[in-house]
C-alpha atoms as a PDB file:
ATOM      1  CA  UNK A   1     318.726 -10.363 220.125  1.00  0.00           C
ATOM      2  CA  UNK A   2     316.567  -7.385 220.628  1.00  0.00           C
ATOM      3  CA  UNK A   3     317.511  -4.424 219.565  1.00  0.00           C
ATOM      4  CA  UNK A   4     318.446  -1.228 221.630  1.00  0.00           C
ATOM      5  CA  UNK A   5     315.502   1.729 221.895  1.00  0.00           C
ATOM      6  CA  UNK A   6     317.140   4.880 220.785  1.00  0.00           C
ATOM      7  CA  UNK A   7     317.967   7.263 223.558  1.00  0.00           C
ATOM      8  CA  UNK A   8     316.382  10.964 222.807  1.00  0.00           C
ATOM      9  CA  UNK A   9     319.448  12.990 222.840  1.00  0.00           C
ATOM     10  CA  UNK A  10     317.571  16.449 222.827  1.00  0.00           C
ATOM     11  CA  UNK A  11     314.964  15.475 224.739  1.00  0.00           C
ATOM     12  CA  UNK A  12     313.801  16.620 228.045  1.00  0.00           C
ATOM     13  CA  UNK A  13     313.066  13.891 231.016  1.00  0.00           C
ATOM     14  CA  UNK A  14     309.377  14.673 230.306  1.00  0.00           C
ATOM     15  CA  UNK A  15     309.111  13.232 227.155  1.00  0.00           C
ATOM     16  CA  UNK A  16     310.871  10.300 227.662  1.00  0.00           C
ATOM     17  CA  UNK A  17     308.239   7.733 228.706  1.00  0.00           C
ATOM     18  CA  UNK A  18     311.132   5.211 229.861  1.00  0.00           C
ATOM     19  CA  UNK A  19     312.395   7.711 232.244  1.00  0.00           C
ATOM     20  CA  UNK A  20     308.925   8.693 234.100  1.00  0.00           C
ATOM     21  CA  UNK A  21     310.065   7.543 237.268  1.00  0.00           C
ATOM     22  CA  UNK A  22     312.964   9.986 236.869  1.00  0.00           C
ATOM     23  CA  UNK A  23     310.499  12.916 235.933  1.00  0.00           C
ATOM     24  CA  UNK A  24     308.415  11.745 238.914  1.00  0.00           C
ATOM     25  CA  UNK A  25     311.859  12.507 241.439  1.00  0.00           C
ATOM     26  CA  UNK A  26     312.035  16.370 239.441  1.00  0.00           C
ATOM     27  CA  UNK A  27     308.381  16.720 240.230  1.00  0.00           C
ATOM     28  CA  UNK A  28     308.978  15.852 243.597  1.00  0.00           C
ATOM     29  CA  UNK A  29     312.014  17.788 244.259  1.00  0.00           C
ATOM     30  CA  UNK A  30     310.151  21.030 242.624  1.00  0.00           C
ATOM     31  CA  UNK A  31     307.083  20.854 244.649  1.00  0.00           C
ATOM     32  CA  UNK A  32     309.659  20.432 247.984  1.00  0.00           C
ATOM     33  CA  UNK A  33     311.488  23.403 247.234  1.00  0.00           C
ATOM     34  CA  UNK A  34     310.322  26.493 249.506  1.00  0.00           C
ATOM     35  CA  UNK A  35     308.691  29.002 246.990  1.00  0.00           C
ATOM     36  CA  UNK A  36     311.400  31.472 247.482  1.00  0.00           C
ATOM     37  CA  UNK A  37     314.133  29.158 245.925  1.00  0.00           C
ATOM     38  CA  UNK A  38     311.806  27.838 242.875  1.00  0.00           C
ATOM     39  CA  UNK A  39     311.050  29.217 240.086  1.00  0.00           C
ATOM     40  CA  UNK A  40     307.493  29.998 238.587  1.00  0.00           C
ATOM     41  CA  UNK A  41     306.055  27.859 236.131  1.00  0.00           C
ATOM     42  CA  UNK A  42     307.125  30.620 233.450  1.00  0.00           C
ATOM     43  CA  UNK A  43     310.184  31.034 234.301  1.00  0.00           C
ATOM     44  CA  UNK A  44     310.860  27.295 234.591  1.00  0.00           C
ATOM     45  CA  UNK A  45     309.104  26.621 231.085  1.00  0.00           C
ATOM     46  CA  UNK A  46     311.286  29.225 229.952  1.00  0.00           C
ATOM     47  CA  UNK A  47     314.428  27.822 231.083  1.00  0.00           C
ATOM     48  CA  UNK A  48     313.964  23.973 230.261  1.00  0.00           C
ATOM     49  CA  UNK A  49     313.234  25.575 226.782  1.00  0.00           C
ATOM     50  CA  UNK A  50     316.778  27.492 226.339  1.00  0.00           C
ATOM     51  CA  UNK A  51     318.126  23.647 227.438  1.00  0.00           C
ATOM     52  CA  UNK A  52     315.811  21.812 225.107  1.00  0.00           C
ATOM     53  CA  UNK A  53     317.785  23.949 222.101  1.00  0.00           C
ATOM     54  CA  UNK A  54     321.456  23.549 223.721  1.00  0.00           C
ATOM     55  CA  UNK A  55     323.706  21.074 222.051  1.00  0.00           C
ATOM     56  CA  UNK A  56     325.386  19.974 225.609  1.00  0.00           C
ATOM     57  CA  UNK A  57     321.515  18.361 226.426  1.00  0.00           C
ATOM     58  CA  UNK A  58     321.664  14.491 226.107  1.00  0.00           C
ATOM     59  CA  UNK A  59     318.839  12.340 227.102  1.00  0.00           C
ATOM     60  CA  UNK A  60     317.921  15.044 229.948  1.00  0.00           C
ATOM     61  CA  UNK A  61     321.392  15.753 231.125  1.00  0.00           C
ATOM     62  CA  UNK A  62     323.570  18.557 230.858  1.00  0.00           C
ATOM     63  CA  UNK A  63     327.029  17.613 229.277  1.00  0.00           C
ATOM     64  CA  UNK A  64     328.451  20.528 230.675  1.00  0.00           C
ATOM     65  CA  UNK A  65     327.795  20.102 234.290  1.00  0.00           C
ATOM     66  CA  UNK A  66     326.180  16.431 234.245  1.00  0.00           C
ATOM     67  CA  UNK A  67     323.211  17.775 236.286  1.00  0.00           C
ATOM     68  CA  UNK A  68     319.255  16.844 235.302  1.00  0.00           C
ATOM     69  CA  UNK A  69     318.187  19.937 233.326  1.00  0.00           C
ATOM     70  CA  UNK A  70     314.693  20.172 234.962  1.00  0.00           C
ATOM     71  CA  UNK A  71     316.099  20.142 238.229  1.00  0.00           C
ATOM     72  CA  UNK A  72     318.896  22.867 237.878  1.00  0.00           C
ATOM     73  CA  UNK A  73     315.943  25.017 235.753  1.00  0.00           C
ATOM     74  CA  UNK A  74     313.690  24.759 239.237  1.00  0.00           C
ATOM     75  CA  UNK A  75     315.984  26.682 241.895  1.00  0.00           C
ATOM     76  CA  UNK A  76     316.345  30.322 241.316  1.00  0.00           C
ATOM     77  CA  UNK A  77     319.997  30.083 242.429  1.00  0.00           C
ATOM     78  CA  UNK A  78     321.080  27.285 239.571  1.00  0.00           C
ATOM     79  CA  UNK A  79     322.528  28.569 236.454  1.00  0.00           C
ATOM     80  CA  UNK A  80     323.436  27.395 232.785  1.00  0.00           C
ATOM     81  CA  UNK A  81     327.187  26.231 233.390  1.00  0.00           C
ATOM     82  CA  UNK A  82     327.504  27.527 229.484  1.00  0.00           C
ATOM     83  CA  UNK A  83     326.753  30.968 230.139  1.00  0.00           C
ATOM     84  CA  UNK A  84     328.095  31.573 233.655  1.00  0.00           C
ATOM     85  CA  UNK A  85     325.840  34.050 234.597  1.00  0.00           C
ATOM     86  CA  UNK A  86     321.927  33.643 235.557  1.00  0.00           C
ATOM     87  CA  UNK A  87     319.351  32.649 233.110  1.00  0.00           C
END
């Protein structure tokens, strides 16, 4: 019996090399978003950061809201369900 890779409970979809074609689908849904509902690249590092230390992230889903991180951090209109408010 084989055993069970560990699922990255902080991590990000990005760094999850099991889960590329999942990263592909939030690359793909960034770049179709009309540049005035994205965020810039800074802003969206910045966000996807403030996730990346949250203890509701599990394997590059929000516990609170059970959305992918790096999609919610791309639209300008998506907030952090913890905070209620904007990033």
């Amino acid at each position: 019996m084989e055993a069970q890779p560990k699922q990255c409970r902080r991590c990000l979809l990005r760094e999850m090399t099991d889960e590329n074609d999942y990263y592909e689908s939030v690359k793909r849904y960034r770049a179709a978003l009309p540049p005035k509902k994205r965020t810039s690249d800074e802003e969206y590092e910045r966000r996807v950061m403030a996730c990346k230390e949250c203890g509701f992230l599990d394997g590059g889903t929000c516990m609170q809201c059970g959305c992918y991180v790096e999609m919610r951090a791309a639209r300008l209109d998506m907030h952090c369900p913890r905070i209620h408010s904007p990033w």
